[in-house]
N, C-alpha and C. Protein backbone atom coordinates (compact mmCIF):
# COMPACT_ATOMS: atom_id res chain seq x y z
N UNK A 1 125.99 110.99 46.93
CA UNK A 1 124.82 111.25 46.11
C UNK A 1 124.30 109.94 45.52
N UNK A 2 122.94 109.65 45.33
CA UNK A 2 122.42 108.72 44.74
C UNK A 2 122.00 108.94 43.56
N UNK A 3 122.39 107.80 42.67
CA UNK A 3 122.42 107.84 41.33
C UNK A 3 121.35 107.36 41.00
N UNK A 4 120.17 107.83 40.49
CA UNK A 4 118.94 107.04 39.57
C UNK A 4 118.63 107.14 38.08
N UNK A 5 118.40 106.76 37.02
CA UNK A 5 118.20 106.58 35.53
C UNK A 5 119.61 107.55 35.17
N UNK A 6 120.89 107.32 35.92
CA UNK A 6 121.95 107.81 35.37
C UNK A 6 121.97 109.25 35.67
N UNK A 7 121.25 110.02 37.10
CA UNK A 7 121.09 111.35 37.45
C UNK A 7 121.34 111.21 39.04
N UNK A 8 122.76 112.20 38.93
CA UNK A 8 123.33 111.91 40.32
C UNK A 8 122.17 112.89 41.24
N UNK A 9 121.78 112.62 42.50
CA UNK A 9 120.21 113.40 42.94
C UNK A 9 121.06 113.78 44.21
N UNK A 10 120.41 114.98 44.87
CA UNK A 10 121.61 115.50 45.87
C UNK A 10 121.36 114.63 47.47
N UNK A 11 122.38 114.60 47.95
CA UNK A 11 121.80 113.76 49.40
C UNK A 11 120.80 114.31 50.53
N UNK A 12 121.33 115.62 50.92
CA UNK A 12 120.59 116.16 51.50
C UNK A 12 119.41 117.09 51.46
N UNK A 13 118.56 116.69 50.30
CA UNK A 13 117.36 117.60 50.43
C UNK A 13 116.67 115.76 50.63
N UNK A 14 115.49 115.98 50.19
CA UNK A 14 113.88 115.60 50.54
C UNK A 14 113.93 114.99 49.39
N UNK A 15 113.48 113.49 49.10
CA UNK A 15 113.29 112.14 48.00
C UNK A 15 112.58 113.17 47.47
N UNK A 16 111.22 113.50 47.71
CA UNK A 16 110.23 114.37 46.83
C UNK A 16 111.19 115.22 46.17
N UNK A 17 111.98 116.50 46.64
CA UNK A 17 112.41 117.04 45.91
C UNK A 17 113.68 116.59 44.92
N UNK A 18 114.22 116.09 45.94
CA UNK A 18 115.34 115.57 44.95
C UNK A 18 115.25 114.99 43.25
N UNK A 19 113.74 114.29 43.75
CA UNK A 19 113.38 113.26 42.28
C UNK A 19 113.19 114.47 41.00
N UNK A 20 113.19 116.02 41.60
CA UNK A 20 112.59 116.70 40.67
C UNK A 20 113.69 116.91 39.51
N UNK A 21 114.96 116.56 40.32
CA UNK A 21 116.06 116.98 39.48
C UNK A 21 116.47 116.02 38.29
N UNK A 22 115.23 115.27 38.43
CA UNK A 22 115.37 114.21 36.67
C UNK A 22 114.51 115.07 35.76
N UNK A 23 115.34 114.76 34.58
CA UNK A 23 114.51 115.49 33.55
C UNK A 23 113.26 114.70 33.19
N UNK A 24 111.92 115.67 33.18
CA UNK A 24 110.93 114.64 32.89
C UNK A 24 109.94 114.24 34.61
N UNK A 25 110.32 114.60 35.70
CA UNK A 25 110.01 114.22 36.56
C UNK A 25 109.34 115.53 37.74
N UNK A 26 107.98 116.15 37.78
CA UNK A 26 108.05 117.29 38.58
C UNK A 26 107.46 116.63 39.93
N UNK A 27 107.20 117.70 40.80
CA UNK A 27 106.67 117.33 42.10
C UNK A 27 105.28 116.55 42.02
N UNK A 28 104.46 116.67 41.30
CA UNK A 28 103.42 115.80 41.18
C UNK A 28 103.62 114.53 40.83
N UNK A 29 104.65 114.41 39.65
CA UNK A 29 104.87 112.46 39.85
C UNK A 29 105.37 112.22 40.40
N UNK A 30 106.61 113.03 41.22
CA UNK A 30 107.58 112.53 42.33
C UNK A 30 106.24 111.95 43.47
N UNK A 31 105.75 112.33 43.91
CA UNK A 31 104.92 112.45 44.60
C UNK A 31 104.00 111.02 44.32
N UNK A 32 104.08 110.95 43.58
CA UNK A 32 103.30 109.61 43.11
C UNK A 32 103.98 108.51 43.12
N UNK A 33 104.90 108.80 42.38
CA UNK A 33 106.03 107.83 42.53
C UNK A 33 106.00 107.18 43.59
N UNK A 34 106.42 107.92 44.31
CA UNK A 34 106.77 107.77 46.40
C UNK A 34 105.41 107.28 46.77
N UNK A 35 104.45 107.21 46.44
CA UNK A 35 103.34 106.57 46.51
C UNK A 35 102.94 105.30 46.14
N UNK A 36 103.57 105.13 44.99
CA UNK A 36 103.58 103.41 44.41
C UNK A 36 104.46 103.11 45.16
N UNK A 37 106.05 103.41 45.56
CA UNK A 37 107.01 102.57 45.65
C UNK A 37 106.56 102.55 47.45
N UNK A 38 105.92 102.94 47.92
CA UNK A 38 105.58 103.04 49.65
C UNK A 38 107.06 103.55 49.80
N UNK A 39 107.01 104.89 49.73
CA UNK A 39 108.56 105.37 50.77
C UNK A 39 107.99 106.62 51.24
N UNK A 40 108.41 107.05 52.38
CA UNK A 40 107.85 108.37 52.54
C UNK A 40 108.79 109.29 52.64
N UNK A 41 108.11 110.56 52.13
CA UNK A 41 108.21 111.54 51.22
C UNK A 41 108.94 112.46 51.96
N UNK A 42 108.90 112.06 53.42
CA UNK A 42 109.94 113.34 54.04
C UNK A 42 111.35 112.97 54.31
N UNK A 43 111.07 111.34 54.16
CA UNK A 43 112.79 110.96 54.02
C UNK A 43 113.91 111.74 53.23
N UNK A 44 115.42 112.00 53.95
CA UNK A 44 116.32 112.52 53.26
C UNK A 44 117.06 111.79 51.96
N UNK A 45 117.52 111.84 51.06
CA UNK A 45 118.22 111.07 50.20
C UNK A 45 119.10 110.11 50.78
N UNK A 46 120.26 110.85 51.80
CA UNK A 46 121.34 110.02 52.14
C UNK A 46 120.70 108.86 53.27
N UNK A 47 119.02 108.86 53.60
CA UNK A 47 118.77 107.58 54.51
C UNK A 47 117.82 106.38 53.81
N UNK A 48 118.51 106.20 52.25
CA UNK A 48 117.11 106.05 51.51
C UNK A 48 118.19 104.79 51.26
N UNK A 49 117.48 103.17 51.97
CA UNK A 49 118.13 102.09 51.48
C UNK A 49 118.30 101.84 49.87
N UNK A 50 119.27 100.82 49.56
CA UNK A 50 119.54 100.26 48.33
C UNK A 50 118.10 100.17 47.53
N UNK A 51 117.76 98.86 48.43
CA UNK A 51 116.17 98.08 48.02
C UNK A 51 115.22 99.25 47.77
N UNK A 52 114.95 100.74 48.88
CA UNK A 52 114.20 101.61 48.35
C UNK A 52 114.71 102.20 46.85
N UNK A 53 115.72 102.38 46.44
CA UNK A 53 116.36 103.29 45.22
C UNK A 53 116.38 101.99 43.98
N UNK A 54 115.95 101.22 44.57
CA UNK A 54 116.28 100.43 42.89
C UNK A 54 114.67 100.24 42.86
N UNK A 55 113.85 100.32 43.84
CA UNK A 55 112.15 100.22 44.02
C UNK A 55 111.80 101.19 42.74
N UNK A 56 112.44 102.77 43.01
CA UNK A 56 112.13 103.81 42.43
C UNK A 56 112.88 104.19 41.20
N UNK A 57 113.99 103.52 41.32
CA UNK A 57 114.24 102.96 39.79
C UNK A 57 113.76 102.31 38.51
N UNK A 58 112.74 100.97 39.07
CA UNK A 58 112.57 100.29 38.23
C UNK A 58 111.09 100.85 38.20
N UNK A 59 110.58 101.73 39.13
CA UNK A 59 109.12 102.40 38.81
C UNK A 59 109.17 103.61 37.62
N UNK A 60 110.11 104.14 37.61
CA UNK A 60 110.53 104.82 36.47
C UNK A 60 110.01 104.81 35.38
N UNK A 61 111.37 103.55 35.43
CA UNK A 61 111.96 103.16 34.06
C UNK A 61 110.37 102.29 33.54
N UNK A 62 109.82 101.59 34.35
CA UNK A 62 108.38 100.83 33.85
C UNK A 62 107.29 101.75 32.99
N UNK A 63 107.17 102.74 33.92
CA UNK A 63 106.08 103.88 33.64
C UNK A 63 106.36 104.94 32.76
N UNK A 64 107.63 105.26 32.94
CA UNK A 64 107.70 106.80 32.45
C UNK A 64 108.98 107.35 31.28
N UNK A 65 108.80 108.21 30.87
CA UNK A 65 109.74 108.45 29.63
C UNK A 65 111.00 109.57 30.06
N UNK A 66 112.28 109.57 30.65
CA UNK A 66 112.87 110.48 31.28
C UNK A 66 113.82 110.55 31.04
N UNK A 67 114.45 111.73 31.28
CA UNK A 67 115.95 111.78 30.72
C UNK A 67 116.32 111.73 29.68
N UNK A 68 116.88 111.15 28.85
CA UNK A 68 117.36 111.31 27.04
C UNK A 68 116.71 110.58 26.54
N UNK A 69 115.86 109.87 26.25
CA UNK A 69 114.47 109.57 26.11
C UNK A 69 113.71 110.37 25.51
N UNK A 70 113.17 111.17 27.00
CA UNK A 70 112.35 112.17 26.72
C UNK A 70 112.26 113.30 25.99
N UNK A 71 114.36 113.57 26.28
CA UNK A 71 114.48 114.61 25.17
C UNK A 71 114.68 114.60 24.18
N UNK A 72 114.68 113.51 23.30
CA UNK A 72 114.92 112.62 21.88
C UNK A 72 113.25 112.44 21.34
N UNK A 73 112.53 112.65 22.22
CA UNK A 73 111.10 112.42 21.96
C UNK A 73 110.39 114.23 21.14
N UNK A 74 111.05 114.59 22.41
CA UNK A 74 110.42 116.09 22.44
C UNK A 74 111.45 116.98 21.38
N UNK A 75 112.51 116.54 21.03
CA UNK A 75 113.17 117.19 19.78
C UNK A 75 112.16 116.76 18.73
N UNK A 76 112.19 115.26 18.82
CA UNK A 76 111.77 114.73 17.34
C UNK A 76 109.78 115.12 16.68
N UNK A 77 109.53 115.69 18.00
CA UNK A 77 108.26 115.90 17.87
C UNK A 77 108.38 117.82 17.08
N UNK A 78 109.54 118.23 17.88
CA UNK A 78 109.48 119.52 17.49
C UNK A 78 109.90 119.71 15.60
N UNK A 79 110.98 118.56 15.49
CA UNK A 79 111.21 118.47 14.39
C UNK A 79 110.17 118.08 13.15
N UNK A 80 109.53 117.19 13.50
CA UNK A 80 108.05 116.80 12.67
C UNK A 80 107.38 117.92 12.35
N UNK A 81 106.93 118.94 13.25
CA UNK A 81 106.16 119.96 13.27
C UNK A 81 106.95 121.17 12.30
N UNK A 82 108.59 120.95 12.24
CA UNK A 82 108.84 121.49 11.41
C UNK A 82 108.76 121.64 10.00
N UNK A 83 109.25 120.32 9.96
CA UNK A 83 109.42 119.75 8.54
C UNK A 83 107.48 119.57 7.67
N UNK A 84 106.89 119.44 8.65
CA UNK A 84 105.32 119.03 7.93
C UNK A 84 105.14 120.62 7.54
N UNK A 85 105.75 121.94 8.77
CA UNK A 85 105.26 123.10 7.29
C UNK A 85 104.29 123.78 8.89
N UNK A 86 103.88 122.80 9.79
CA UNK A 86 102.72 123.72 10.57
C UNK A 86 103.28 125.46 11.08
N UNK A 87 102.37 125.75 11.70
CA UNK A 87 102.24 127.40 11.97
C UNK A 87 103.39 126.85 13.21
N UNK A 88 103.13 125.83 14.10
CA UNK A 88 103.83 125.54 15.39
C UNK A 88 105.35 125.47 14.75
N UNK A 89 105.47 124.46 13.58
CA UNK A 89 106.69 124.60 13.45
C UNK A 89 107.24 125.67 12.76
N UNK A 90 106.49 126.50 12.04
CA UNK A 90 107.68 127.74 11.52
C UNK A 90 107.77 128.45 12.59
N UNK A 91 107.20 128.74 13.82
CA UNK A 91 107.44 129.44 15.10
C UNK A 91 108.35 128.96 15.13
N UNK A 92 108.77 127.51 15.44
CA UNK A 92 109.84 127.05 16.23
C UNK A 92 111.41 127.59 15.39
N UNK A 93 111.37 127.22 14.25
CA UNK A 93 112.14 127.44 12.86
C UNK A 93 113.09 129.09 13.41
N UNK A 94 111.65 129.88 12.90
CA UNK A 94 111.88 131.15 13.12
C UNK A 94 112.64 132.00 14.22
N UNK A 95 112.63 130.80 15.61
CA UNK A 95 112.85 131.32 16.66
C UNK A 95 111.63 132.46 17.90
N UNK A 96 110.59 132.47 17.18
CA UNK A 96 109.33 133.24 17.91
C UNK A 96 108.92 132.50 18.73
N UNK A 97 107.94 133.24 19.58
CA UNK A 97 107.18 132.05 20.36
C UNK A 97 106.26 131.72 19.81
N UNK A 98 105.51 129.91 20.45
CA UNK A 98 104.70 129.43 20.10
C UNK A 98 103.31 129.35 19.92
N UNK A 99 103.67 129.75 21.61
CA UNK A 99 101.75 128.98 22.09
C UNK A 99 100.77 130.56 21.93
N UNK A 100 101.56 131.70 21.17
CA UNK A 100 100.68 132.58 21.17
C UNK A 100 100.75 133.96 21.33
N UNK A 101 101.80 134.31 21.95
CA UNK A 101 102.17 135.15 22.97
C UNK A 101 102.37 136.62 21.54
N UNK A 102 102.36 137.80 22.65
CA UNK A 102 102.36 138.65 21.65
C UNK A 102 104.24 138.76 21.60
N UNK A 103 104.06 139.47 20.30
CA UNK A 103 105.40 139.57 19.51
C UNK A 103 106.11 141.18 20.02
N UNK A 104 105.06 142.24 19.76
CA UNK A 104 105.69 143.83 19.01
C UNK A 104 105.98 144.33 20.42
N UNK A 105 106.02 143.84 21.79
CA UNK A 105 106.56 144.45 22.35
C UNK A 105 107.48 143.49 23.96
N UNK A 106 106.90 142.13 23.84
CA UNK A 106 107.60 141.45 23.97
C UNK A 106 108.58 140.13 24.07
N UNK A 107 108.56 139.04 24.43
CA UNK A 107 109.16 137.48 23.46
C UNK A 107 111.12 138.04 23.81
N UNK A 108 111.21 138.25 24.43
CA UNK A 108 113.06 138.77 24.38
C UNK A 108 113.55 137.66 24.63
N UNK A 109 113.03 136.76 25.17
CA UNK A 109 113.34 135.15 25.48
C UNK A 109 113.88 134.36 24.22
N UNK A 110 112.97 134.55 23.61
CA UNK A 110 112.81 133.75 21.76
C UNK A 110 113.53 134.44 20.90
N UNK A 111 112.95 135.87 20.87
CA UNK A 111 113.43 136.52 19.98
C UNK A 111 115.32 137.24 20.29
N UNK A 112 115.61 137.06 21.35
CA UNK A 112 117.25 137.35 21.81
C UNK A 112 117.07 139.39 21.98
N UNK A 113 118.63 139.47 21.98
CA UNK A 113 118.52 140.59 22.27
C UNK A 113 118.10 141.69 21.19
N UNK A 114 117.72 142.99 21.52
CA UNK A 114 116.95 143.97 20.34
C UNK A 114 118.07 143.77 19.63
N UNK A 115 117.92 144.13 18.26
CA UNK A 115 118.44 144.59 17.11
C UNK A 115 118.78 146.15 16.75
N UNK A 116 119.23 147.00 17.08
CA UNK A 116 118.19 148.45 16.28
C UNK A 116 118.64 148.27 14.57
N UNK A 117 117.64 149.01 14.22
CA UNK A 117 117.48 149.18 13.12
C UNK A 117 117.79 150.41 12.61
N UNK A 118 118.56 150.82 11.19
CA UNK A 118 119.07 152.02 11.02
C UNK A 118 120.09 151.56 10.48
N UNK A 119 121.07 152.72 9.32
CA UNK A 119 121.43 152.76 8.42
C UNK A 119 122.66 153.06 9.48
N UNK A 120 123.74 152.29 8.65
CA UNK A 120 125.25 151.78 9.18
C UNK A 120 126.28 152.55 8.58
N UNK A 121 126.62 153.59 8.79
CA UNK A 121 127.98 154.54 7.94
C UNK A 121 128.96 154.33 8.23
N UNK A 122 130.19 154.13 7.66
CA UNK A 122 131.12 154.16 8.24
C UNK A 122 131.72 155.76 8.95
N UNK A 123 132.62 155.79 9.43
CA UNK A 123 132.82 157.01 10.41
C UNK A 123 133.52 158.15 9.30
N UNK A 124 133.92 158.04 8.38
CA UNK A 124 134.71 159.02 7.16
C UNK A 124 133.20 158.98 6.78
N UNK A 125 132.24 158.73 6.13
CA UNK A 125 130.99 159.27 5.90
C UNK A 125 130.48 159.89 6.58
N UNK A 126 130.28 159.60 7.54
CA UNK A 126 129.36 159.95 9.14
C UNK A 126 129.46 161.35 9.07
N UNK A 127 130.93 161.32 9.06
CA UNK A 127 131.70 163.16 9.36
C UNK A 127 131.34 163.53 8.38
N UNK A 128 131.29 163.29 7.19
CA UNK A 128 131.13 164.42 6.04
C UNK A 128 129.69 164.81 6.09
N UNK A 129 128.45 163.82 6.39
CA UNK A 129 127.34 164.23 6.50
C UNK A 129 127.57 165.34 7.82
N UNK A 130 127.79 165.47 8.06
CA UNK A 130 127.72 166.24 9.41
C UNK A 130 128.07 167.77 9.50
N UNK A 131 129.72 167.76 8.76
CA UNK A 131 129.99 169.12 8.75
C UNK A 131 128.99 170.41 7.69
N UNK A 132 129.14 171.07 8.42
CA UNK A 132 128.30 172.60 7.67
C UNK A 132 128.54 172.77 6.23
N UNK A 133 129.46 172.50 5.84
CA UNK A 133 130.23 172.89 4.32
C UNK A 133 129.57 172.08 3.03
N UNK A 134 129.27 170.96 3.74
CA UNK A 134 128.88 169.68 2.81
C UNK A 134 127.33 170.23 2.48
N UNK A 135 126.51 170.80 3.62
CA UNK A 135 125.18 171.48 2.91
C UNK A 135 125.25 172.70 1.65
N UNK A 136 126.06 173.18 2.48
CA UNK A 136 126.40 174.46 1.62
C UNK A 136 126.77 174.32 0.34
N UNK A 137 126.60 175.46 -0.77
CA UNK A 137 126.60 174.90 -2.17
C UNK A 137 127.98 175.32 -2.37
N UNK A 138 128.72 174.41 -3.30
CA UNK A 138 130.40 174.04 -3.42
C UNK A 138 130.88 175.05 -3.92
N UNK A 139 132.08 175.65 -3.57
CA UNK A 139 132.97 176.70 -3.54
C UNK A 139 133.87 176.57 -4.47
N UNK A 140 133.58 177.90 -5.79
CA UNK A 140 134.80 177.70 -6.39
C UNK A 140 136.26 178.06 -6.51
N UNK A 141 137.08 177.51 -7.22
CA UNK A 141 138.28 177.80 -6.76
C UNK A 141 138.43 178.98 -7.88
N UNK A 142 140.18 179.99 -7.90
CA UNK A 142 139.89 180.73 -8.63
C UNK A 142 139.77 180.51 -9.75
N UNK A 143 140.39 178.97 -10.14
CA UNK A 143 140.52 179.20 -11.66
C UNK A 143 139.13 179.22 -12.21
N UNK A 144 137.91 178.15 -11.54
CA UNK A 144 136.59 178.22 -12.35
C UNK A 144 136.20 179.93 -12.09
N UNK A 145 136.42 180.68 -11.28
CA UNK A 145 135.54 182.08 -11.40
C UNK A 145 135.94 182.56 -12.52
N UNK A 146 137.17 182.33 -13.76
CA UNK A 146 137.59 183.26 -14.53
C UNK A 146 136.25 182.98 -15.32
């Protein structure tokens, strides 16, 4: 496997695809990429010289923000949005979604699994609500009938 910005990339698929497996990197810049660095795009990983992989290395690392970087960027942006108070960040806070989406029937992504809602008895309560006797009005013993 070839190693680029510290992301082992698999040998046998396609440079294009392979590059997708950096964080930060989809088929459209791969694609570009492979365009600045002149390599073509249907080459396999495992036939991709030294000189080509450090080409597309240092095109990267020049241009683009990837890998822990990116995700140190995109926390700290989410975090700002928290802390300033916006609508974006109490979504995030809250755990809801963001960009809009409706809530009341679905979001199971964000929001995790249902909840139900409803009153929690323990099982010695449960039963007493239940049996017939407990409606019924209380039975006296003999001594109260005297």
């Amino acid at each position: 496997m070839a190693r680029i910005i510290g992301v082992e990339i698999p040998n046998a698929k396609r440079v294009e695809i392979a590059l997708t497996y950096i964080y930060g990197i989809g088929l459209t810049l791969s694609r570009r990429l492979l365009k600045e660095t002149s390599i073509e795009s249907d080459i396999r990983v495992k036939d991709l010289t030294e000189d080509q992989i450090n080409r597309l290395t240092m095109a990267i690392q020049r241009s683009y923000r990837v890998e822990g970087d990116l995700r140190r960027q995109v926390s700290a942006d989410i975090k700002r949005l928290v802390d300033i108070g916006s609508y974006r960040g109490v979504r995030h806070k809250r755990g809801l979604p963001v960009h809009g989406q409706r809530t009341h029937s679905n979001a199971r992504t964000r929001k995790g699994p249902r909840k139900t809602v409803g009153v929690v008895r323990s099982k010695e309560r449960r039963s007493t609500l239940k049996s017939p006797s407990s409606s019924a009005a209380p039975v006296k013993t003999p001594e109260q009938k005297k």
